[in-house]
Protein backbone atom coordinates (compact mmCIF):
# COMPACT_ATOMS: atom_id res chain seq x y z
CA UNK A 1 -50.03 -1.77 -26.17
CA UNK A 2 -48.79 1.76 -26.02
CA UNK A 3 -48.30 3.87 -28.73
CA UNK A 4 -45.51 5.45 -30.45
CA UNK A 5 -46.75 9.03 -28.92
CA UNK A 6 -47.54 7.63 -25.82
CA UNK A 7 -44.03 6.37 -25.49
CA UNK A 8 -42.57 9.76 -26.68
CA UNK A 9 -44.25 11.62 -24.11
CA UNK A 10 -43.70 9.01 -21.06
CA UNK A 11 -39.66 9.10 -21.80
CA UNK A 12 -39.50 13.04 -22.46
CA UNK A 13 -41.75 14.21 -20.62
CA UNK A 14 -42.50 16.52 -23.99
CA UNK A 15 -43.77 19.71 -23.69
CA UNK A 16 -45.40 19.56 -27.59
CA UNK A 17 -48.29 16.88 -27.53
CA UNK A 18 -50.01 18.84 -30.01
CA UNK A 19 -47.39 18.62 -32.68
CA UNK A 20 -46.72 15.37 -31.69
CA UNK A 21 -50.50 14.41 -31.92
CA UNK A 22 -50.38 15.18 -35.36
CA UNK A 23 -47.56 13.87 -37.05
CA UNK A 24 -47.84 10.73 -39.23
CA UNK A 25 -44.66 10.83 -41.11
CA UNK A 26 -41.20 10.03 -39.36
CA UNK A 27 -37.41 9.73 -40.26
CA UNK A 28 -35.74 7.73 -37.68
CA UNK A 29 -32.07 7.76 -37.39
CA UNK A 30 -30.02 5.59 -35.30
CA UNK A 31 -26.64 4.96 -34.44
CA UNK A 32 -24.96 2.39 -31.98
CA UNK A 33 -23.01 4.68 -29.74
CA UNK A 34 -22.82 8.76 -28.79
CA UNK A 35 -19.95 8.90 -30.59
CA UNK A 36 -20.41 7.10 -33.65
CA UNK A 37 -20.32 9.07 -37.05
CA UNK A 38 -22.58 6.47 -39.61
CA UNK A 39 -25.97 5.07 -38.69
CA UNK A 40 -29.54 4.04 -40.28
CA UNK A 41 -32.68 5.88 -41.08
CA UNK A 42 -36.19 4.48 -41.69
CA UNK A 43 -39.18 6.27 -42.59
CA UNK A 44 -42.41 5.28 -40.86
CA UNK A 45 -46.05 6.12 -41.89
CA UNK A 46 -49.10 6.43 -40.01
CA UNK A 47 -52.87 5.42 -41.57
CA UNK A 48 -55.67 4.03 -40.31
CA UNK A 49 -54.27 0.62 -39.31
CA UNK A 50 -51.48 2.30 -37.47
CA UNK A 51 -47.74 2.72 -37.84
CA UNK A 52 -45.59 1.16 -40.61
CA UNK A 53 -42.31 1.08 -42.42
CA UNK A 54 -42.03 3.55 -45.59
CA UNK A 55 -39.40 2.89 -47.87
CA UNK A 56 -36.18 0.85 -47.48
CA UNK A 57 -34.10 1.31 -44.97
CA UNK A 58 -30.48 3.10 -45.98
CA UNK A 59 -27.23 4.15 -44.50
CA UNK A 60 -26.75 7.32 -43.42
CA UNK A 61 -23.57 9.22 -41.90
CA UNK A 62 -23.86 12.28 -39.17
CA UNK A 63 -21.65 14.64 -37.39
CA UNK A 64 -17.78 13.36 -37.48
CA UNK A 65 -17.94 13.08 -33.95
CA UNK A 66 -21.62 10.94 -33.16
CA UNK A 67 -24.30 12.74 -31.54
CA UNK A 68 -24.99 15.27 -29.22
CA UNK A 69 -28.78 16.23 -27.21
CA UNK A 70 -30.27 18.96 -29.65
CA UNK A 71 -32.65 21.69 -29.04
CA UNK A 72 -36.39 20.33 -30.21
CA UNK A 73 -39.34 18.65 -28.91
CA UNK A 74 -38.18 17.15 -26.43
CA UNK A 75 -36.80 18.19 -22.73
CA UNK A 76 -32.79 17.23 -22.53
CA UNK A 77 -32.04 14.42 -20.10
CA UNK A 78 -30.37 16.34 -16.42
CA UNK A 79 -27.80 13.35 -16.65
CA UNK A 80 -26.94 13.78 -20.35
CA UNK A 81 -23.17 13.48 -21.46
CA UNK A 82 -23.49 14.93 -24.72
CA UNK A 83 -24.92 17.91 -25.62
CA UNK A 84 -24.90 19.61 -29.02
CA UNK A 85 -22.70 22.48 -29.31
CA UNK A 86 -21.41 24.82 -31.69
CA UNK A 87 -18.26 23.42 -33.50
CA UNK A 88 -18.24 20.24 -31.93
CA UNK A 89 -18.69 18.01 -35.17
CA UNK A 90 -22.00 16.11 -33.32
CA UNK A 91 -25.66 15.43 -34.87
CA UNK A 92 -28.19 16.83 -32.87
CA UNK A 93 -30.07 13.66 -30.78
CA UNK A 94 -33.96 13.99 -29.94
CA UNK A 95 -37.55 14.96 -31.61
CA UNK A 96 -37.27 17.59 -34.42
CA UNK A 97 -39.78 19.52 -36.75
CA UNK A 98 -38.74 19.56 -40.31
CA UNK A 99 -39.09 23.06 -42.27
CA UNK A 100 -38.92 23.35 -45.64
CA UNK A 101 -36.85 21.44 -48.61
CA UNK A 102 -34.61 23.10 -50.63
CA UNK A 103 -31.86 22.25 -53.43
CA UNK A 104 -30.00 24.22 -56.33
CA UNK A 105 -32.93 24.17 -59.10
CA UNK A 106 -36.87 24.02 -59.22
CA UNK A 107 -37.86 20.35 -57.79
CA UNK A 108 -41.68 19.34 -58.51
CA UNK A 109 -42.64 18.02 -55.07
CA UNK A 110 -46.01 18.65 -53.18
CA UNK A 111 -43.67 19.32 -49.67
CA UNK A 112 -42.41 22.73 -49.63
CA UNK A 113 -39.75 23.75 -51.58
CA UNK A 114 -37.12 26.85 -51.53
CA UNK A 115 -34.38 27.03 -54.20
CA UNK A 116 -31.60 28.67 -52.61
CA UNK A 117 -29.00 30.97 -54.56
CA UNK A 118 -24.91 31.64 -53.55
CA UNK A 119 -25.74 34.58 -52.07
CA UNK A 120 -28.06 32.82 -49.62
CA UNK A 121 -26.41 32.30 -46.11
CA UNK A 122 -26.78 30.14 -43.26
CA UNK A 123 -25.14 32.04 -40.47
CA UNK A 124 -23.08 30.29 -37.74
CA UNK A 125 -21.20 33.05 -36.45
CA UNK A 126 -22.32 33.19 -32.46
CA UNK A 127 -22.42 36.85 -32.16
CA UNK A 128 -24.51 37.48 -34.77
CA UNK A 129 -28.03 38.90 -34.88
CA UNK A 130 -28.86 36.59 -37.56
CA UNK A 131 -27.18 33.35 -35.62
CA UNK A 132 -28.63 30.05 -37.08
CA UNK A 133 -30.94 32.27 -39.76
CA UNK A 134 -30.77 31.16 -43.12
CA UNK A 135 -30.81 35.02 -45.02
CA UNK A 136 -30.41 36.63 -48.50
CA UNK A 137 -27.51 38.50 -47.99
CA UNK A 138 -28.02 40.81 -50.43
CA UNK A 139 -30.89 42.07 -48.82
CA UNK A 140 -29.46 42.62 -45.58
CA UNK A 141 -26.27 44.45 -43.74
CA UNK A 142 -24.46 41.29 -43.01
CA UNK A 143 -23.17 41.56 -39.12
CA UNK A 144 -21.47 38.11 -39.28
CA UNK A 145 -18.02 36.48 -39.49
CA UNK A 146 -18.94 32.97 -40.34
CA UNK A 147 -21.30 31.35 -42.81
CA UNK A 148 -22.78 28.28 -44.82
CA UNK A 149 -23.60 29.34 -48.97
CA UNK A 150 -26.88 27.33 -49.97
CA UNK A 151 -25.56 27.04 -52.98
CA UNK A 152 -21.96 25.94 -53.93
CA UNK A 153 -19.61 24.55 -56.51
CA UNK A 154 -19.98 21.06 -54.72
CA UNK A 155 -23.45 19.06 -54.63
CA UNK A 156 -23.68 18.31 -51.13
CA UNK A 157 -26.90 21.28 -50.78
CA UNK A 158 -28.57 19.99 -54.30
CA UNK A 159 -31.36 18.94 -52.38
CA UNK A 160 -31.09 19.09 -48.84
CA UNK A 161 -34.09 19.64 -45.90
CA UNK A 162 -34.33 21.93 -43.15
CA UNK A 163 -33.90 20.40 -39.25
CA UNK A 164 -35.89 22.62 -37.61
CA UNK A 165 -32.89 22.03 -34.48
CA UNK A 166 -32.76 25.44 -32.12
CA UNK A 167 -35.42 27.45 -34.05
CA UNK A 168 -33.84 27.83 -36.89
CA UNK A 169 -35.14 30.85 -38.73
CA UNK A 170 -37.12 31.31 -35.94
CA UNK A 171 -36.98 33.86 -32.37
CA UNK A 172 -35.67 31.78 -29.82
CA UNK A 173 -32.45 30.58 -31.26
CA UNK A 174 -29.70 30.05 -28.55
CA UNK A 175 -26.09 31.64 -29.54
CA UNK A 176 -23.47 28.57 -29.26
CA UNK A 177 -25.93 25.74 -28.94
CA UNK A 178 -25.52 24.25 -32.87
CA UNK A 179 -26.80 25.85 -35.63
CA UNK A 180 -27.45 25.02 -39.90
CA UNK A 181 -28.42 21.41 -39.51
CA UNK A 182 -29.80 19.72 -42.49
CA UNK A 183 -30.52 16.35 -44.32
CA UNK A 184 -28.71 16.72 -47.42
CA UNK A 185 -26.06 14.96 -49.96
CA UNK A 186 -23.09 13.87 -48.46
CA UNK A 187 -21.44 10.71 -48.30
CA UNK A 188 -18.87 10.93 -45.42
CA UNK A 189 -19.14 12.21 -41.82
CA UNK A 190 -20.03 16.24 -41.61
CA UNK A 191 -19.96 19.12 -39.03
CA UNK A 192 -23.30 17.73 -37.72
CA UNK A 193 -25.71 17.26 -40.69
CA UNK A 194 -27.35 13.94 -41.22
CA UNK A 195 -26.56 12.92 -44.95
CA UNK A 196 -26.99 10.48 -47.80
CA UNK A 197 -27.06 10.04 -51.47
CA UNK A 198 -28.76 12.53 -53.73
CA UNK A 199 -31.14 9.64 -54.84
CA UNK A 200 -31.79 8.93 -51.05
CA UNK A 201 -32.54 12.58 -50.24
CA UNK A 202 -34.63 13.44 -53.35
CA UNK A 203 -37.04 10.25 -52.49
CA UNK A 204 -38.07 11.46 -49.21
CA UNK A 205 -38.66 14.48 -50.09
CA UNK A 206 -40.83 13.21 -52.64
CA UNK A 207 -42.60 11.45 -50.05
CA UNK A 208 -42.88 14.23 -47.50
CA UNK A 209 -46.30 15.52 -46.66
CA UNK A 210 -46.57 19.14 -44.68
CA UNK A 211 -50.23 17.51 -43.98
CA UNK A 212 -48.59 15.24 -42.34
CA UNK A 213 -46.51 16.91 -39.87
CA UNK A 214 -43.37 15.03 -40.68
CA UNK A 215 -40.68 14.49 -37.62
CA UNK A 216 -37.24 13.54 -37.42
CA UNK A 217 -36.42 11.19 -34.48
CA UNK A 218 -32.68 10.60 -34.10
CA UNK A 219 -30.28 9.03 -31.25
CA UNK A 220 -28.49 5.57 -29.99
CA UNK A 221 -29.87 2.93 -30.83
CA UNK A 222 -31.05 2.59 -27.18
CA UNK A 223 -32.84 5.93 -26.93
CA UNK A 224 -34.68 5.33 -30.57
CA UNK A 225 -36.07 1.56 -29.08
CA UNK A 226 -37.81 3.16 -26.32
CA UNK A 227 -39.15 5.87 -28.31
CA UNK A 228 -40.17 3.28 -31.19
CA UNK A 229 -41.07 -0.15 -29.24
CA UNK A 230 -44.61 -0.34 -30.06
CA UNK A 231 -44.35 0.23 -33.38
CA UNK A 232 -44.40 -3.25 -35.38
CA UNK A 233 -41.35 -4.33 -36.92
């Protein structure tokens, strides 16, 4: 039977088998259309009798308008209808790293944490130098129009996680392809975040591993069965 990894890489064609290789932690999110707005995730574990279910499985919602094909580990389909764009209310699809946690107050977790303060800024503003960088702005000359405080009146950021979707915080970062995508608290559709309740989001962080090279695998419900088929329900 083929693996999980095996099947990632024949459907792909991904150009990370090393990270890949690694990982034995997933979040898998699915939905049952491109454009629909609530969905499932399901964390999976790897040990040494393979791949199984972690946790319970919840309900989840994601960008108001479904999903769009993201920027990660994985090559974007020539045929594909939807592709992730800035503004365009849609949840990246595809393979993606996860950086760090982070929330409004010290959280004792082994994964790694960053407490973020309101003058921490996720920039979405395309024409700036610091486009999908999450910065202190008080340590910088801010060049940008348009941004997302870390920290805010509402809860929705208490604990969130970083989608590592177009190298965020990273070189590499392409101006108008999506930008600031989290997990995080929310209980309604968003501008492209994948979200849940704060109890939801604080358990898997507490289960998170960096050891473990956690990944989050999202799309249709048809894309996430031939990535997943092997793995035992």
């Amino acid at each position: 039977m083929r693996t999980v990894l095996t099947m990632f890489f024949l459907i792909f064609g991904l150009l990370h088998a090393d990270v890949l290789s690694q990982t034995q932690q997933l979040i898998v999110v699915q939905t049952k259309g491109w454009n629909d707005n609530s969905g499932t995730l399901q964390r999976y574990e790897k040990d040494a009798k393979g791949w199984h279910k972690a946790g319970e499985r919840i309900d989840v919602r994601l960008g108001r308008n479904g999903l769009g094909w993201g920027i990660g580990l994985h090559e974007i389909p020539k045929d594909a209808t939807y592709i992730k764009k800035e503004g365009d209310g849609r949840s990246p699809a595809g393979i993606f790293a996860l950086k760090q946690a982070f929330g409004y107050a010290p959280f004792n977790v082994r994964y790694p944490y960053k407490v973020y303060k309101e003058s921490d800024h996720c920039v979405d503003d395309v024409h700036s130098k610091y486009y999908n960088k999450i910065v202190d702005s008080t340590k910088i000359v801010p060049d940008y129009k348009s941004k997302e405080h870390m920290k805010f009146p509402k809860n929705y950021y208490k604990y969130g996680i970083v989608i590592n979707h177009n190298h965020i915080d990273e070189d590499g970062a392409l101006p108008g392809a999506g930008s600031c995508i989290f997990l995080h608290i929310k209980e309604i559709p968003t501008a492209g975040c994948t979200v849940m309740k704060e109890e939801q989001i604080k358990e898997i962080i507490r289960w998170l591993d960096a050891k473990k090279h956690p990944l989050l695998v999202q799309g249709t419900e048809n894309i996430v069965r031939n990535m997943m088929r092997s793995i035992k329900e």
